[in-house]
N, C-alpha and C. Protein backbone atom coordinates (compact mmCIF):
# COMPACT_ATOMS: atom_id res chain seq x y z
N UNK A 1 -118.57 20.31 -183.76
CA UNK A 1 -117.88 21.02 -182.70
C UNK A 1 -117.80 22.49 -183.07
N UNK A 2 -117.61 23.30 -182.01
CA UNK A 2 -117.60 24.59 -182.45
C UNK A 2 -116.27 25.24 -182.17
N UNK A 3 -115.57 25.41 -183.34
CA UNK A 3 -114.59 26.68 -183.10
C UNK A 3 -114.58 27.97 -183.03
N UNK A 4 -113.74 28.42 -181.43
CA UNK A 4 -114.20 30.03 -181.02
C UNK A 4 -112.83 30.55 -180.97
N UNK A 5 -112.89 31.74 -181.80
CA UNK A 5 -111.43 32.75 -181.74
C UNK A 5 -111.45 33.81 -181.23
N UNK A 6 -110.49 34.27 -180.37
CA UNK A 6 -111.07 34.75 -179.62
C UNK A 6 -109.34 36.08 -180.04
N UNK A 7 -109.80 37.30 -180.57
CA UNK A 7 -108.19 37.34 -181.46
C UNK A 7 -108.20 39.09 -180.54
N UNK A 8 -106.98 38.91 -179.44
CA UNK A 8 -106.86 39.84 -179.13
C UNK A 8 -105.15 40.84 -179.68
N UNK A 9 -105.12 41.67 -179.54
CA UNK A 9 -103.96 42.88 -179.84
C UNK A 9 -102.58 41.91 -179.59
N UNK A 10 -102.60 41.34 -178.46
CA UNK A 10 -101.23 40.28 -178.56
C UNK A 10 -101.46 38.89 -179.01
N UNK A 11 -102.27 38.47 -178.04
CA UNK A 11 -102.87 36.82 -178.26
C UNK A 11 -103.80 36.43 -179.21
N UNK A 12 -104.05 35.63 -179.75
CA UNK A 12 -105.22 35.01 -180.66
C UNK A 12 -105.51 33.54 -179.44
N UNK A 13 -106.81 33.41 -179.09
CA UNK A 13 -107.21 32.05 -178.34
C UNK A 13 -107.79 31.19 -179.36
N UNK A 14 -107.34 30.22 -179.12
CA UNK A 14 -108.66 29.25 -179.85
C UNK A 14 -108.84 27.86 -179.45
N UNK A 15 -110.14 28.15 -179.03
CA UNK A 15 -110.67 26.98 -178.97
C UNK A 15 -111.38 25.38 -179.19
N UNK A 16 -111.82 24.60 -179.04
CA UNK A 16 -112.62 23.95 -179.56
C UNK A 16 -113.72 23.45 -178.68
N UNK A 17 -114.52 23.98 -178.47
CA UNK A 17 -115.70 23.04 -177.79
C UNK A 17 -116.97 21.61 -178.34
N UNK A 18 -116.83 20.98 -177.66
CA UNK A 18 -117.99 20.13 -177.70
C UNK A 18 -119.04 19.83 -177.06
N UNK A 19 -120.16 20.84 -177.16
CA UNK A 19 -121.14 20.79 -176.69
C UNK A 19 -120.96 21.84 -175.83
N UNK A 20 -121.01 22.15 -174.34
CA UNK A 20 -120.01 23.00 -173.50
C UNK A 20 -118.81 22.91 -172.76
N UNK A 21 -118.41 21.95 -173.51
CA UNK A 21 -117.08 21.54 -172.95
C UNK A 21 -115.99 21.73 -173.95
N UNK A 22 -114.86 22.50 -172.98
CA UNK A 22 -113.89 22.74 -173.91
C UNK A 22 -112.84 21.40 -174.45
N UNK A 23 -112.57 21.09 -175.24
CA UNK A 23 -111.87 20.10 -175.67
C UNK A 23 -110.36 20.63 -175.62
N UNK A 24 -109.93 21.82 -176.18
CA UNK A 24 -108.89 21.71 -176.33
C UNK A 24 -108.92 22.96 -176.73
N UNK A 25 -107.15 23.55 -176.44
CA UNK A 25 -107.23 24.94 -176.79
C UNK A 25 -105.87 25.74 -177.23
N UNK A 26 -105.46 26.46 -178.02
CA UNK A 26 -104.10 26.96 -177.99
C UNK A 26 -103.99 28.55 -178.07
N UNK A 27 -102.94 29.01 -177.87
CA UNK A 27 -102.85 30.95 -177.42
C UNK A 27 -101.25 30.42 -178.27
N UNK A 28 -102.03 31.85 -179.68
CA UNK A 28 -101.23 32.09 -181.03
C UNK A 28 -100.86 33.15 -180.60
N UNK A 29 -99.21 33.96 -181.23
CA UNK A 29 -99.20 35.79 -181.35
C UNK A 29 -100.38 36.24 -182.60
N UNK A 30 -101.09 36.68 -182.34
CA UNK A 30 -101.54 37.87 -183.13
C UNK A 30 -100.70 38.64 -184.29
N UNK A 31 -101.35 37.84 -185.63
CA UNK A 31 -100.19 38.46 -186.46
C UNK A 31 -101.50 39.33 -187.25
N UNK A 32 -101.38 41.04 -187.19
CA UNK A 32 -102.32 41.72 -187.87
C UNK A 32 -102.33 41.32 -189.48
N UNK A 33 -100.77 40.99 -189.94
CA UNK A 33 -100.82 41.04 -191.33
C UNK A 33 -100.91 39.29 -192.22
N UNK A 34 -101.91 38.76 -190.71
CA UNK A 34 -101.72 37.56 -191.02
C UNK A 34 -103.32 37.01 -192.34
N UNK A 35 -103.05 36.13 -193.07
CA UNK A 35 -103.93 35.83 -194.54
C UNK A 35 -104.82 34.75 -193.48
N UNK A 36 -105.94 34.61 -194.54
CA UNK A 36 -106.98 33.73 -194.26
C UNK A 36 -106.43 32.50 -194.30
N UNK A 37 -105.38 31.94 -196.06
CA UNK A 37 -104.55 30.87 -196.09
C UNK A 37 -103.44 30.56 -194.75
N UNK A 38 -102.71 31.72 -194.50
CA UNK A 38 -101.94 31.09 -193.42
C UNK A 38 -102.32 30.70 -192.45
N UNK A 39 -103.46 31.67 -191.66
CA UNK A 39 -104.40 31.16 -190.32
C UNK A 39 -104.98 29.96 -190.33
N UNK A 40 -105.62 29.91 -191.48
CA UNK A 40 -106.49 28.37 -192.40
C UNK A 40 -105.20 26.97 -192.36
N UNK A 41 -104.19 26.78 -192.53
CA UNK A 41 -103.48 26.21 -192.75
C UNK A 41 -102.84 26.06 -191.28
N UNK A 42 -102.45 27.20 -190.56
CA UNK A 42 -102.15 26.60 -188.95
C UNK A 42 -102.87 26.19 -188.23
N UNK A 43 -104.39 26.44 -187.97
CA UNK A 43 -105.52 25.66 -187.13
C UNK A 43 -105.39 24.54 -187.52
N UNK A 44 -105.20 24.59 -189.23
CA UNK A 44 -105.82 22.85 -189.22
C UNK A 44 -104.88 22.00 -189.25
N UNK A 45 -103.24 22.66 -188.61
CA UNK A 45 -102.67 21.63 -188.74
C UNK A 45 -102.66 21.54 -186.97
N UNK A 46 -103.19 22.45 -186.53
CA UNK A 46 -103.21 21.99 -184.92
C UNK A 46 -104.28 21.24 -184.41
N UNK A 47 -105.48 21.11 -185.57
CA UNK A 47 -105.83 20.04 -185.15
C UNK A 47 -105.98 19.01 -185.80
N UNK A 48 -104.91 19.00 -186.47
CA UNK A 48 -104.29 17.66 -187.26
C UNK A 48 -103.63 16.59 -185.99
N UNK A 49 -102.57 17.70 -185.29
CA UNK A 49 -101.84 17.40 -184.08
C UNK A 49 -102.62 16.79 -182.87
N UNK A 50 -103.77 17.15 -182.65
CA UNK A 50 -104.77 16.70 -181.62
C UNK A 50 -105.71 15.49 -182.03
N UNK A 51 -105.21 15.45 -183.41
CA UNK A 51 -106.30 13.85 -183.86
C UNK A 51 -107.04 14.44 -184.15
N UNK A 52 -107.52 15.39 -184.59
CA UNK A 52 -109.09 16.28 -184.93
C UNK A 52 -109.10 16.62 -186.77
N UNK A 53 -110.12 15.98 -187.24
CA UNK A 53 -110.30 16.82 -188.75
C UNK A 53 -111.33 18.29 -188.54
N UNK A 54 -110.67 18.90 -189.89
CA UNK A 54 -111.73 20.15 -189.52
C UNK A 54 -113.21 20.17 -190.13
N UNK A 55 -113.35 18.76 -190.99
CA UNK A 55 -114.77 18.17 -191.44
C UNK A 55 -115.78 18.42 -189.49
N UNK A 56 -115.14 17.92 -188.29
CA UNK A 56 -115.86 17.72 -187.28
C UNK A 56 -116.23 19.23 -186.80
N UNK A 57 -115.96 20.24 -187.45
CA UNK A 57 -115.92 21.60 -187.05
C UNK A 57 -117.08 21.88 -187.79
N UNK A 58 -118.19 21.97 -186.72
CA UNK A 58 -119.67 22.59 -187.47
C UNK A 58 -120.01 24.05 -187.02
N UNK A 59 -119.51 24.71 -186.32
CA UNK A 59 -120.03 26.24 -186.04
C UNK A 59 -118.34 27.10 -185.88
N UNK A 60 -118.28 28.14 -186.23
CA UNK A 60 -117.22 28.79 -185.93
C UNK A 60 -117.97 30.11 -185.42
N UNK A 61 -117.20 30.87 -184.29
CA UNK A 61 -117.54 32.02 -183.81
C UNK A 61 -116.30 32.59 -183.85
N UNK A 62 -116.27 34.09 -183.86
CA UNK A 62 -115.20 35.07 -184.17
C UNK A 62 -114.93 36.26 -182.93
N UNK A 63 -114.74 36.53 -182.24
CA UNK A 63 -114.20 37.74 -181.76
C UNK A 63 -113.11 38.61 -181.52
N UNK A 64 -113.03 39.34 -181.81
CA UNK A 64 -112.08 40.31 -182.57
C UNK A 64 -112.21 41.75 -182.58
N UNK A 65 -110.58 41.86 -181.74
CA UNK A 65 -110.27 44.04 -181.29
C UNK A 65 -109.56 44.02 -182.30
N UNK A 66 -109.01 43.55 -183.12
CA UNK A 66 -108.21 43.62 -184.62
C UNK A 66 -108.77 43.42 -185.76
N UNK A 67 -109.50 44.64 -186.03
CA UNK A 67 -110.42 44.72 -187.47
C UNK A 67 -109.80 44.43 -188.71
N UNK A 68 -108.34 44.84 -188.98
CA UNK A 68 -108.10 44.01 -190.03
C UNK A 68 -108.07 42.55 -190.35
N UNK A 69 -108.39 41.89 -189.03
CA UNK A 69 -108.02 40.40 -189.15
C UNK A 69 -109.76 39.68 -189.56
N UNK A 70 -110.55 40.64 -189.21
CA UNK A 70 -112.02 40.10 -189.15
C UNK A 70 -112.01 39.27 -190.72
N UNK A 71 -111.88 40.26 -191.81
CA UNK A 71 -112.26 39.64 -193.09
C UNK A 71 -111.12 38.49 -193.44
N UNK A 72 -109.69 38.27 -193.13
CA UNK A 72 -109.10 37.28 -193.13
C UNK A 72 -109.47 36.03 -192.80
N UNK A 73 -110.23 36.13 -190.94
CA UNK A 73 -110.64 35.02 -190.55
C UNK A 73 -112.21 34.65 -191.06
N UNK A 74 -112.83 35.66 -191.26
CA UNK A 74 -113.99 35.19 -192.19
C UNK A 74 -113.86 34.33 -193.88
N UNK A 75 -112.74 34.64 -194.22
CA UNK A 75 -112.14 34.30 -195.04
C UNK A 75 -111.67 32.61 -194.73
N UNK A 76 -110.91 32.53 -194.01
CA UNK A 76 -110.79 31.33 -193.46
C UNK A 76 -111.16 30.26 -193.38
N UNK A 77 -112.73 31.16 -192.53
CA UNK A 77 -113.90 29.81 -192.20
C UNK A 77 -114.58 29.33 -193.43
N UNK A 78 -114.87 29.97 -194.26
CA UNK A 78 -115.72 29.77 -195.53
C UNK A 78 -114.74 29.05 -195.97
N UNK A 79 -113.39 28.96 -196.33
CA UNK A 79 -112.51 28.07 -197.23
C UNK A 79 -112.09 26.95 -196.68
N UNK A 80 -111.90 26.72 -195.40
CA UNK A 80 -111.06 26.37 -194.79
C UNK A 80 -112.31 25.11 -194.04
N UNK A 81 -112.71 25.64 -193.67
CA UNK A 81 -113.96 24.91 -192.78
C UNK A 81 -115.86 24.82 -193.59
N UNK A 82 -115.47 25.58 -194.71
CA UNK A 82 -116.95 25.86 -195.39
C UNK A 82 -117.74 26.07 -194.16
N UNK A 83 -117.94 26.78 -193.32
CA UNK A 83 -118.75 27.51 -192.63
C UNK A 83 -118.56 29.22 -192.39
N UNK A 84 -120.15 29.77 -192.37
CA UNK A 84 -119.90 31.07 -192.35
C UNK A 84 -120.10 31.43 -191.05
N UNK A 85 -118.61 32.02 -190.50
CA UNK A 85 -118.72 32.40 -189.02
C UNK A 85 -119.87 33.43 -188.64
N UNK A 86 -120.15 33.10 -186.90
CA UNK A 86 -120.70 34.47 -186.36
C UNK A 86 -119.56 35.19 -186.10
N UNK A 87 -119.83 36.30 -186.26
CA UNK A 87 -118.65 37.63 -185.82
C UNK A 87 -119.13 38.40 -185.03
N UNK A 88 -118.62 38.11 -183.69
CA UNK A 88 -119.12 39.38 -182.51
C UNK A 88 -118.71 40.37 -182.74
N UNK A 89 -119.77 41.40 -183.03
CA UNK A 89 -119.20 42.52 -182.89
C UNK A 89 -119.90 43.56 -182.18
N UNK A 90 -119.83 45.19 -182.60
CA UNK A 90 -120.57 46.16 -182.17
C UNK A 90 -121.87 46.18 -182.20
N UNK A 91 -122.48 45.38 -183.37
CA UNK A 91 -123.72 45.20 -184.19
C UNK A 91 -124.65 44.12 -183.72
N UNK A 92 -123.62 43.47 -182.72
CA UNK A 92 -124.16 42.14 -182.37
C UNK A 92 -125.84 42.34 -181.61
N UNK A 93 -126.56 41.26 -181.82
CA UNK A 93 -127.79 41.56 -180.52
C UNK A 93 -127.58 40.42 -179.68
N UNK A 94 -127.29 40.65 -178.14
CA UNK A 94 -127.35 39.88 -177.35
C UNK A 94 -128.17 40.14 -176.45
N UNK A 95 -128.82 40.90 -175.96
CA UNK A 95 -129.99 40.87 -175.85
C UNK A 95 -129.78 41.78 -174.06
N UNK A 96 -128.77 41.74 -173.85
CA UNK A 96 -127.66 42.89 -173.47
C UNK A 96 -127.50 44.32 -173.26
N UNK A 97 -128.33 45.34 -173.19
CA UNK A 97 -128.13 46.58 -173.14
C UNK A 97 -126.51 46.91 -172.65
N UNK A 98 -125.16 47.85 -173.55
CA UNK A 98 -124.37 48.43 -173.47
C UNK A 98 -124.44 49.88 -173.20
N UNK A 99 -124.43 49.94 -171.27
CA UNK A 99 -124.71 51.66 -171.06
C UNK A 99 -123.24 52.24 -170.98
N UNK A 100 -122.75 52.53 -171.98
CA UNK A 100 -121.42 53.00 -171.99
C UNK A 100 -121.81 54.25 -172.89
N UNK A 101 -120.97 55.38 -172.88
CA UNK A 101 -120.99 56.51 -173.41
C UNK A 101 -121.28 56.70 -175.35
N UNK A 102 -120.29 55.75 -175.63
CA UNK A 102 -120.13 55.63 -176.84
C UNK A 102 -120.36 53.63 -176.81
N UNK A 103 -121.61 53.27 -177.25
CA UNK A 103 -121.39 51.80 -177.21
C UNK A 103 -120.40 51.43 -177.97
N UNK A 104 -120.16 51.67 -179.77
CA UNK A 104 -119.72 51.41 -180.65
C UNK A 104 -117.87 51.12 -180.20
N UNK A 105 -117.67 51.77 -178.86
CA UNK A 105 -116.41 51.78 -178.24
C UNK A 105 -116.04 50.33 -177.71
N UNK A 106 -116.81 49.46 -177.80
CA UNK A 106 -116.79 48.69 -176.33
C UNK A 106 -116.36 47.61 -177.62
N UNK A 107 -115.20 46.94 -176.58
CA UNK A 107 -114.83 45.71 -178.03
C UNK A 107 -115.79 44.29 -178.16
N UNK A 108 -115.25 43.47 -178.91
CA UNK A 108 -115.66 42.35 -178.78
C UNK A 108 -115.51 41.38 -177.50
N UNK A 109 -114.10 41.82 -176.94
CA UNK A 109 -113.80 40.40 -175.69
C UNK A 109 -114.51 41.41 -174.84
N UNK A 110 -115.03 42.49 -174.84
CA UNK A 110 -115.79 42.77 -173.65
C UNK A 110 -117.66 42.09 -173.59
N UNK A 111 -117.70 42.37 -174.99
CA UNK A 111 -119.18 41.55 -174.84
C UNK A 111 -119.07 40.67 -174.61
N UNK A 112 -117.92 39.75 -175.08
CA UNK A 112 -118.36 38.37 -175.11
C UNK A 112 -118.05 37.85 -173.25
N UNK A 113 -117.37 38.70 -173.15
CA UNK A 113 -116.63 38.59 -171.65
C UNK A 113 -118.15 38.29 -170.57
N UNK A 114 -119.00 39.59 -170.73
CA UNK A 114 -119.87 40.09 -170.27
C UNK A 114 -121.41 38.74 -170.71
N UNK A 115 -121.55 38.57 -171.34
CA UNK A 115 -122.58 37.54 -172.05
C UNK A 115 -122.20 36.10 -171.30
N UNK A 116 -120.79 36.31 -171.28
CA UNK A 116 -120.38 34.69 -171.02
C UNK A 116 -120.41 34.93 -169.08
N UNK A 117 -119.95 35.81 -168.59
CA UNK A 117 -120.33 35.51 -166.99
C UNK A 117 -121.72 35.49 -167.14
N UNK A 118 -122.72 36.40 -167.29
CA UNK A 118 -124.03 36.32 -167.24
C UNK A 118 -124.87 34.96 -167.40
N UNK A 119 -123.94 34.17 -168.24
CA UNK A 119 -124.62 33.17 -168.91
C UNK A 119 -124.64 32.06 -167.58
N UNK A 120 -123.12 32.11 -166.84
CA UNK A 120 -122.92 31.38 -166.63
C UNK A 120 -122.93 31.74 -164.69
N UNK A 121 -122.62 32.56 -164.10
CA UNK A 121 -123.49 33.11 -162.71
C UNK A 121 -124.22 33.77 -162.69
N UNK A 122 -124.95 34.31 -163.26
CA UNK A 122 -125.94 35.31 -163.50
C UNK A 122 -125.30 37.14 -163.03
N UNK A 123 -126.51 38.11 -162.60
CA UNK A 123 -125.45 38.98 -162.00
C UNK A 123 -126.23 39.40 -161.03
N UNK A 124 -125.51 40.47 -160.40
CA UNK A 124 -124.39 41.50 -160.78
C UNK A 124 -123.24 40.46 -160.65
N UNK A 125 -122.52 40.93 -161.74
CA UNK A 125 -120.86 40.22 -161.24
C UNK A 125 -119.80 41.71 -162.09
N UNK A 126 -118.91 41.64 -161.94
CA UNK A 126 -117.69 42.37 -162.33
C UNK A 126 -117.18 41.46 -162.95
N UNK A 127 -116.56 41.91 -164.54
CA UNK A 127 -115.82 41.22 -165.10
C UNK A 127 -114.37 42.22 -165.50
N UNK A 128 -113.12 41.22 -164.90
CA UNK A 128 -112.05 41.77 -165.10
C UNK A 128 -111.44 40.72 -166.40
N UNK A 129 -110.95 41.63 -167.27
CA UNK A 129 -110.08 41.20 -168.36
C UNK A 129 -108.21 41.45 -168.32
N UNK A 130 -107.54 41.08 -168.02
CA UNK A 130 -106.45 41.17 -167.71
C UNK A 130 -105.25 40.64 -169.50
N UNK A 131 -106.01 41.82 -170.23
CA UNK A 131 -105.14 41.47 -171.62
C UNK A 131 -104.39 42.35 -171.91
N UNK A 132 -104.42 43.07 -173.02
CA UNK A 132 -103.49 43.98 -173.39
C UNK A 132 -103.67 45.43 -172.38
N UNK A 133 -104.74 45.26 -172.25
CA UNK A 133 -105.25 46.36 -171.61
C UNK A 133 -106.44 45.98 -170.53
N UNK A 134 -105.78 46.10 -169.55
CA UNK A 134 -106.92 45.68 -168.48
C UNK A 134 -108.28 46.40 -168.46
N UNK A 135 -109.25 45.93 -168.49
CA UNK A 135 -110.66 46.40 -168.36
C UNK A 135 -111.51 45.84 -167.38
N UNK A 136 -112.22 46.50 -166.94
CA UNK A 136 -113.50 45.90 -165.89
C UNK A 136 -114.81 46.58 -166.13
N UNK A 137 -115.69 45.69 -166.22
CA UNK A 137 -117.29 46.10 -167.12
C UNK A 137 -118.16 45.29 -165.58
N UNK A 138 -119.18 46.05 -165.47
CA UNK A 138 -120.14 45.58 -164.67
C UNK A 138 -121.26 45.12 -165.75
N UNK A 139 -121.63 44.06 -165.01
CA UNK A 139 -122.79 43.04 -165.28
C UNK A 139 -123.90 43.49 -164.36
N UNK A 140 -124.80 43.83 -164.91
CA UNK A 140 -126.34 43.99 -163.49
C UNK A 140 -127.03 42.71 -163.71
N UNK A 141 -128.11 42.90 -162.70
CA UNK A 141 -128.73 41.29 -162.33
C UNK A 141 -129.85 41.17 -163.78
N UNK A 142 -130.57 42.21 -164.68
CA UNK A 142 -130.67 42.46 -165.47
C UNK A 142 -130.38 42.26 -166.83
């Protein structure tokens, strides 16, 4: 199964999918000064709570506007789950052209925002994010 975090300025999401289906999911506060052990130790007791071991956790993905938390939760996955996460980031190739002024600006929940409508209606579509900070990114058919 694949676990996806999705760690914004207030909320942390996380998911679990199987296959493309979401199984199950919970919305954490965002603790910046939070350890790999403590994060490591609350997932897996939430999915202790759901009947889930984290042996069934074969892919982890990361996204993340809170750079100090990146190496924590990378931290995490390797101990916690012995897998080495993908980490969306600026660097990412999705195959995606970012025509924004400064790409290096554009966060993670916006790519992934943007990748994931595309994936899934194709475009043009508008994607509104309604988080800490509302954003809207156009998708071309492209």
């Amino acid at each position: 199964m694949l676990l996806a975090l999705d760690v914004g300025n207030t909320n942390t999401t996380v998911g679990l999918f199987e296959g493309r289906e979401l199984r199950i999911h919970w919305r954490l506060s965002t603790r910046r000064d939070g350890t790999g052990d403590e994060y490591g130790m609350l997932i897996g007791n939430l999915l202790h709570l759901a009947g889930l071991q984290s042996e069934q956790v074969s892919a982890l993905i990361l996204a993340s506007v809170v750079p100090p938390l990146e190496s924590a939760l990378t931290e995490m996955a390797q101990r916690y789950f012995r897998i080495i996460p993908l980490v969306v980031g600026r660097a990412i190739k999705t195959g995606m052209p970012i025509l924004y002024d400064n790409p290096h600006e554009v966060g993670a929940d916006r790519i992934v925002n943007a990748v994931a409508v595309f994936e899934t209606y194709g475009g043009p579509a508008i994607v509104v994010d309604f988080g800490t900070a509302t954003t809207f990114d156009a998708v071309s058919a492209r």
